[in-house]
N, C-alpha and C. Protein backbone atom coordinates (compact mmCIF):
# COMPACT_ATOMS: atom_id res chain seq x y z
N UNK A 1 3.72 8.77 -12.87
CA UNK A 1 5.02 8.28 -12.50
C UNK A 1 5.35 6.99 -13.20
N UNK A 2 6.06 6.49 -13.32
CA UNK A 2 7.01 5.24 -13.48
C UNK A 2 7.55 4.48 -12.93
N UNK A 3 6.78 3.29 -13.08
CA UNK A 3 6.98 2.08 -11.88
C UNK A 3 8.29 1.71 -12.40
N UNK A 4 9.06 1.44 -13.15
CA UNK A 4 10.34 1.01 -13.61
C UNK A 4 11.33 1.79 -13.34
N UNK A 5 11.77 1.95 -12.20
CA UNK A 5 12.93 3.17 -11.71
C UNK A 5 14.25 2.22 -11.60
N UNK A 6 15.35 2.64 -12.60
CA UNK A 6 16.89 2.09 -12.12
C UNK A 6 17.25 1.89 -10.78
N UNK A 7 17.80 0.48 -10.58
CA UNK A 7 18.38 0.13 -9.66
C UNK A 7 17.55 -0.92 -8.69
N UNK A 8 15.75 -0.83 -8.61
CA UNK A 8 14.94 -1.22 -7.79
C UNK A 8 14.70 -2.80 -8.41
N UNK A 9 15.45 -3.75 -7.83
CA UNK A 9 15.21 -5.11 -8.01
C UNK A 9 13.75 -5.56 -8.07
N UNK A 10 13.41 -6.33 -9.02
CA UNK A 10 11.97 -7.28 -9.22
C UNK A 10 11.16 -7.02 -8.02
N UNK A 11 9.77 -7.00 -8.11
CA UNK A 11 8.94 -7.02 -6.77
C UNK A 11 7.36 -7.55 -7.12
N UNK A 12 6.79 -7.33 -6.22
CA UNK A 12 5.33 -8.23 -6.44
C UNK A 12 4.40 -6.99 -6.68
N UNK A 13 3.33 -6.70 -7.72
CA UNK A 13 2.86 -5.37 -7.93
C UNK A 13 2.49 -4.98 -6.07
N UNK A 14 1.97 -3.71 -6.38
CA UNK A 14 1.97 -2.73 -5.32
C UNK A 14 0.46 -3.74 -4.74
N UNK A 15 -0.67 -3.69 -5.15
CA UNK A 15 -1.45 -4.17 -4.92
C UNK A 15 -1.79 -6.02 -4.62
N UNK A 16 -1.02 -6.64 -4.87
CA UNK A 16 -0.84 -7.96 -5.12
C UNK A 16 -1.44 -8.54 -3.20
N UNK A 17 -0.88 -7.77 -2.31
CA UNK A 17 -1.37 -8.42 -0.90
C UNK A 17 -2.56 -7.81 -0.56
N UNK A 18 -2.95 -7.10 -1.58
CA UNK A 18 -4.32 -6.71 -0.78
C UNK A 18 -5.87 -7.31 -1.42
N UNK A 19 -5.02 -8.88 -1.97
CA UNK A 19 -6.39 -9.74 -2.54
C UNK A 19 -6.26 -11.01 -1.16
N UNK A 20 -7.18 -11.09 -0.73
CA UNK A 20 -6.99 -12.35 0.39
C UNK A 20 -6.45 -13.87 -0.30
N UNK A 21 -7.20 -14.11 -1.02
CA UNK A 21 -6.94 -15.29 -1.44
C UNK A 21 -5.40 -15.26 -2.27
N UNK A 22 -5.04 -14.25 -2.65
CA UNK A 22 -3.56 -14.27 -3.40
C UNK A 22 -2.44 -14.32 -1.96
N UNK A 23 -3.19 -13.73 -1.46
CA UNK A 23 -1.95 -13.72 0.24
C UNK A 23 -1.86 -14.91 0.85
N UNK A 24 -3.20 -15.53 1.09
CA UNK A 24 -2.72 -16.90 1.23
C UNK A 24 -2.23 -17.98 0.48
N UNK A 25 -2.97 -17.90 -0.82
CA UNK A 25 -1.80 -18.42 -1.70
C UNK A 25 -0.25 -18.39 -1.22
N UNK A 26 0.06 -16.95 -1.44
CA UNK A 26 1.49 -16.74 -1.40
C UNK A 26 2.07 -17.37 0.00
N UNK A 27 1.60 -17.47 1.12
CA UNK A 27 1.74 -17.92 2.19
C UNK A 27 1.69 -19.50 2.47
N UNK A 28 0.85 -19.98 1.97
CA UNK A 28 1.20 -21.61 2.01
C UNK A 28 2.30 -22.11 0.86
N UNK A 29 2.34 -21.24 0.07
CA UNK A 29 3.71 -21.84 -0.94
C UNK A 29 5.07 -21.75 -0.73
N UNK A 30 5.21 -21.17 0.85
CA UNK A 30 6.49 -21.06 1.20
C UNK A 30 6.12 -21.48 2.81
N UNK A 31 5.02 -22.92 2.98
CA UNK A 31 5.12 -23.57 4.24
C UNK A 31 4.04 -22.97 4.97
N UNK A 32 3.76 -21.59 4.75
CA UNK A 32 2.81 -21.75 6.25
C UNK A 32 1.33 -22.34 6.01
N UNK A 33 0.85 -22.83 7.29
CA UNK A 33 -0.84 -24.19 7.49
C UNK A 33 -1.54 -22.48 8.05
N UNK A 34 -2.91 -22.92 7.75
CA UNK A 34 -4.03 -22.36 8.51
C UNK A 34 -3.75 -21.69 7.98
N UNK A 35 -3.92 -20.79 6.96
CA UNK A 35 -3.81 -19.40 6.69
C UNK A 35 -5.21 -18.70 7.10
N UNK A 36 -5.33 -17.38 7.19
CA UNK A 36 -6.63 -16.87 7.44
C UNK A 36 -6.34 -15.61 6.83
N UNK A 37 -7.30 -14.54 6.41
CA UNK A 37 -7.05 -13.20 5.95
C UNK A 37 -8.39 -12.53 6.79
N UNK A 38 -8.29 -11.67 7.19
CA UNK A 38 -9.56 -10.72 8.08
C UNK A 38 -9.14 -9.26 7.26
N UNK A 39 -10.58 -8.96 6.75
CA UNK A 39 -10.20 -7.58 5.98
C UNK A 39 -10.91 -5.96 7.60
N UNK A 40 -10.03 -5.63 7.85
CA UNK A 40 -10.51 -4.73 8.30
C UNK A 40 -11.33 -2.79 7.89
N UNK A 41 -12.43 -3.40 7.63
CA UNK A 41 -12.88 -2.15 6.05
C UNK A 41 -13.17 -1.18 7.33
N UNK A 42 -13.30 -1.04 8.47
CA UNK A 42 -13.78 0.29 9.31
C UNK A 42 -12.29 1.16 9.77
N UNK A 43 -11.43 0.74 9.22
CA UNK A 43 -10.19 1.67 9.73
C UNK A 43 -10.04 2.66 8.75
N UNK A 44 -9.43 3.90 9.81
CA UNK A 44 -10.07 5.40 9.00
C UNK A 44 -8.60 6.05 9.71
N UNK A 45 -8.11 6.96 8.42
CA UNK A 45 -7.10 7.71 9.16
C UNK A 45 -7.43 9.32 9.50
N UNK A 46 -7.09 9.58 10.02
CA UNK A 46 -7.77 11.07 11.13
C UNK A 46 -6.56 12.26 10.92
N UNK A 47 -5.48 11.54 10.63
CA UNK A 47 -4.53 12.49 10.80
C UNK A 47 -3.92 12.67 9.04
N UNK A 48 -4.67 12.91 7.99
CA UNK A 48 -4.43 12.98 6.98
C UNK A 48 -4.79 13.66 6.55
N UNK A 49 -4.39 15.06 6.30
CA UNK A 49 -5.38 16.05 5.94
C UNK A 49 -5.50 16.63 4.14
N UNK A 50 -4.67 16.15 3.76
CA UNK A 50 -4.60 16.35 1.93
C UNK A 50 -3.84 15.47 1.51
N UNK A 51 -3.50 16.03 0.15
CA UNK A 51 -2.41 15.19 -1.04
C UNK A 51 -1.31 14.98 -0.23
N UNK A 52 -0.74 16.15 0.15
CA UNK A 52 0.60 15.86 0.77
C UNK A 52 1.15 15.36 1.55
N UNK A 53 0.15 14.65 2.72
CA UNK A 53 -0.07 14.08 3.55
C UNK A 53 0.13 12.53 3.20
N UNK A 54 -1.11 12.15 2.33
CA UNK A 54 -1.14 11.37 1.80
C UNK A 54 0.21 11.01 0.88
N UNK A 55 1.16 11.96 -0.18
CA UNK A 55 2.40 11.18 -0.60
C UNK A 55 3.35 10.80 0.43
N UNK A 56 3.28 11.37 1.68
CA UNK A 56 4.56 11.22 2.65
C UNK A 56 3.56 9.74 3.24
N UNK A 57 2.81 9.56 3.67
CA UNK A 57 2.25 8.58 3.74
C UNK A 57 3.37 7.15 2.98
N UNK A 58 2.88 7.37 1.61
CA UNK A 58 3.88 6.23 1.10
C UNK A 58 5.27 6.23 0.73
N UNK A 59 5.46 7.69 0.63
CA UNK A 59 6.74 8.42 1.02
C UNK A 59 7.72 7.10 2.19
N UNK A 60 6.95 7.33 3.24
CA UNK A 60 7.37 6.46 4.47
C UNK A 60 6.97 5.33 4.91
N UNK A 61 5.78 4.77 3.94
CA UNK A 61 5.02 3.32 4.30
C UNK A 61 6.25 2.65 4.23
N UNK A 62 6.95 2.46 3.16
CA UNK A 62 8.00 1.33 2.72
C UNK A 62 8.83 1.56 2.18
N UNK A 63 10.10 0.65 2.39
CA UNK A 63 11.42 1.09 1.44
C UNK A 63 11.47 0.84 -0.26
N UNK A 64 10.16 0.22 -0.34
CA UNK A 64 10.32 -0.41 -2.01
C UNK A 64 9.69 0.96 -2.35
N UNK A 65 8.24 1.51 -1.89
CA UNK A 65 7.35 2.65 -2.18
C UNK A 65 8.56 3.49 -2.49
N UNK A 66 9.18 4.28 -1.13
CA UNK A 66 10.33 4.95 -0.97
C UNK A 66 11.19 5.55 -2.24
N UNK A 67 11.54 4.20 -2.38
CA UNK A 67 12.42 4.39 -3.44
C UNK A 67 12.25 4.11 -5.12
N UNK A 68 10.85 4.36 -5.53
CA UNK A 68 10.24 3.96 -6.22
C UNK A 68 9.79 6.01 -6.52
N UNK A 69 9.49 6.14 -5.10
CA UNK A 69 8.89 7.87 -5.45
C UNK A 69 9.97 8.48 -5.26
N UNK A 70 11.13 8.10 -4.87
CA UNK A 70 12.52 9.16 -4.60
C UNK A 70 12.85 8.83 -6.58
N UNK A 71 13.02 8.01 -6.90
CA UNK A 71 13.62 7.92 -8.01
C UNK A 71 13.20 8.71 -9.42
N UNK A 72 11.78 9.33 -9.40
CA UNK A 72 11.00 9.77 -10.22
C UNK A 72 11.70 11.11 -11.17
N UNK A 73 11.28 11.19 -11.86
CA UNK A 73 11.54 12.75 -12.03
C UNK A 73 10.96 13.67 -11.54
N UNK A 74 11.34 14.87 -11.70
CA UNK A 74 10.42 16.21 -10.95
C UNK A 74 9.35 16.13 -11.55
N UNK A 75 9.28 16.19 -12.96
CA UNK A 75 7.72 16.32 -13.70
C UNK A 75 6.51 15.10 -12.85
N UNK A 76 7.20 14.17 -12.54
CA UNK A 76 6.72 12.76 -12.38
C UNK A 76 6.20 12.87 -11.29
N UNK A 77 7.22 13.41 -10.32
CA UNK A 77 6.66 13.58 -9.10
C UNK A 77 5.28 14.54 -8.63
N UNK A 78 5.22 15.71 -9.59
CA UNK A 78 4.39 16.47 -9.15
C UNK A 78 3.37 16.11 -9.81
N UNK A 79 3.21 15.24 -10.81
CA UNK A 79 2.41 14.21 -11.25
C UNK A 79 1.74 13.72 -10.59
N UNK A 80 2.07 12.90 -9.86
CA UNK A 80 2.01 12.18 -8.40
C UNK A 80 1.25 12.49 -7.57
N UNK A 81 1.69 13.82 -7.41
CA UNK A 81 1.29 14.46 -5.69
C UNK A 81 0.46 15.30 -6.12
N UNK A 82 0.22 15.63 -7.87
CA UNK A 82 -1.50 16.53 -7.62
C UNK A 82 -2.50 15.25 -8.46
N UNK A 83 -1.52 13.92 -8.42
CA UNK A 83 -3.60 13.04 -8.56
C UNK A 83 -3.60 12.45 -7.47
N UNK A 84 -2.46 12.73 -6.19
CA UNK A 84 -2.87 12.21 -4.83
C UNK A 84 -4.10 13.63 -3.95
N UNK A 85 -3.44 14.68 -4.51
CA UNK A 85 -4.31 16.05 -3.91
C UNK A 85 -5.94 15.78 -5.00
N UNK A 86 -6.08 15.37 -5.80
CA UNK A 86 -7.23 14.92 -6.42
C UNK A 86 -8.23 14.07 -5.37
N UNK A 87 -7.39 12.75 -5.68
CA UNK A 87 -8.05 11.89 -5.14
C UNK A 87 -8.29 11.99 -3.72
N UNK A 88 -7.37 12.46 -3.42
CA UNK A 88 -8.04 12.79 -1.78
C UNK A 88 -8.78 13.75 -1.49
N UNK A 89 -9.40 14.74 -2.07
CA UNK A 89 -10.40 15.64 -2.20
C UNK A 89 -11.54 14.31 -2.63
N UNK A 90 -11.35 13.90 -3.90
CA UNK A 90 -12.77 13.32 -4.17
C UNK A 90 -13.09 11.97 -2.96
N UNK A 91 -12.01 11.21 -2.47
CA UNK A 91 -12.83 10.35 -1.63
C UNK A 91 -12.90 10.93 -0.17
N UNK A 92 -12.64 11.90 0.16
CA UNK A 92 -12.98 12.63 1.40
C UNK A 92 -14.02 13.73 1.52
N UNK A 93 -14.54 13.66 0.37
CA UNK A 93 -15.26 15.10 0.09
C UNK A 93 -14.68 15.97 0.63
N UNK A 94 -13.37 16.89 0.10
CA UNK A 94 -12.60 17.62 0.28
C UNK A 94 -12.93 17.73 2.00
N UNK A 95 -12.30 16.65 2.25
CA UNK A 95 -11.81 16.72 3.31
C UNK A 95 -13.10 16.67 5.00
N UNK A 96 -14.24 16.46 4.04
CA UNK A 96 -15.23 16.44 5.34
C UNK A 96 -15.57 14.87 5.67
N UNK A 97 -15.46 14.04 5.21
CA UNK A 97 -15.16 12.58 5.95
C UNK A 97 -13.33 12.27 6.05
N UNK A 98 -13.81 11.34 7.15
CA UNK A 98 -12.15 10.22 7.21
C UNK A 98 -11.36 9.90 6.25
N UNK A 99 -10.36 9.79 5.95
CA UNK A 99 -10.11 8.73 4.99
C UNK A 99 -9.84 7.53 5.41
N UNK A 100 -10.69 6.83 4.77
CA UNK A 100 -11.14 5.52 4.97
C UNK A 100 -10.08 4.53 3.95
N UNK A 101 -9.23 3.81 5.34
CA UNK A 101 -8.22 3.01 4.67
C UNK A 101 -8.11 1.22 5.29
N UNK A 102 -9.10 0.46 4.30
CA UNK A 102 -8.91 -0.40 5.09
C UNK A 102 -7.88 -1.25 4.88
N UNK A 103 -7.82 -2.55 5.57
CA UNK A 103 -6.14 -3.56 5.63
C UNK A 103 -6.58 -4.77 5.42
N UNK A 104 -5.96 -5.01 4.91
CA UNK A 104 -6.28 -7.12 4.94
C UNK A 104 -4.77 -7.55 5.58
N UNK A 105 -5.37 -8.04 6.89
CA UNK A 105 -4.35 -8.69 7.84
C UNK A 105 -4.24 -10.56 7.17
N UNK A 106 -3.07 -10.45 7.27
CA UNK A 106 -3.25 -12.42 6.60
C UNK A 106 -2.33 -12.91 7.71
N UNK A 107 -2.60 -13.89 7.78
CA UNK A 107 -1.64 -14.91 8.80
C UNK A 107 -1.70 -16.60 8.71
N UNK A 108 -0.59 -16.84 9.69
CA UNK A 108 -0.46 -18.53 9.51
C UNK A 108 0.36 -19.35 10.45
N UNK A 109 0.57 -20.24 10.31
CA UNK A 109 1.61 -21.01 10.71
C UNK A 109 2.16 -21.61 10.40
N UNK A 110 3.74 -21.75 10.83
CA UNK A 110 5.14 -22.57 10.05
C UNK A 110 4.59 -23.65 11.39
N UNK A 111 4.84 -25.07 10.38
CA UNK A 111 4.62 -26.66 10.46
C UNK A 111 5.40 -26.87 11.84
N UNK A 112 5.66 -27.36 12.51
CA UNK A 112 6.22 -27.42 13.80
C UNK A 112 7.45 -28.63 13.36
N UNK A 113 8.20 -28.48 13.24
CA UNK A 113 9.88 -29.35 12.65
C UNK A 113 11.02 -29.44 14.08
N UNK A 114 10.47 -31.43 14.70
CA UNK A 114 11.71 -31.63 15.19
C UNK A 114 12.79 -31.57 14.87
């Protein structure tokens, strides 16, 4: 596919929040103290059973994703959705473990302003 789809204004790569230290970065440079990041690596999704699963997944994660995979071409798309039916065979062993999806939660606090 093709990350450069008409119409979709500038954005931060797809991966960019899922480095801790870049999230807090990004988070104290627009004010917030204490930052913290907790990676949660034991979260597993249960209700994912292939590729197709998995594109509606980001299909519906987000409006930037969204419209990033609506915009594609047909060739592009089915592009897409058989190295998502790939990859989710190879890290599930077709399908006999979880898929294992973990999160990096980041957080903080805005400065307290009489």
């Amino acid at each position: 596919g093709s990350p450069n789809v008409e119409g979709l204004p500038a954005g931060p790569d797809f991966f960019d929040f899922g480095d801790a230290d870049q999230s807090r970065d990004a988070m104290q440079e627009i004010g917030f103290e204490d930052t913290r990041s907790v990676l949660l690596s034991d979260m597993t999704w249960n209700s994912v059973y292939g590729g197709e699963d998995l594109y509606n997944v980001l299909l519906k994660g987000t409006s930037r994703t969204r419209e990033m995979l609506l915009k594609q071409t047909a060739e592009e798309t089915k592009n897409i959705k058989d190295l998502m039916a790939r990859k989710y065979i190879a890290i599930t062993d077709h399908g006999s473990r979880p898929l294992r999806m973990p999160a990096l939660i980041t957080s903080g606090q805005k400065p307290y302003e009489a």
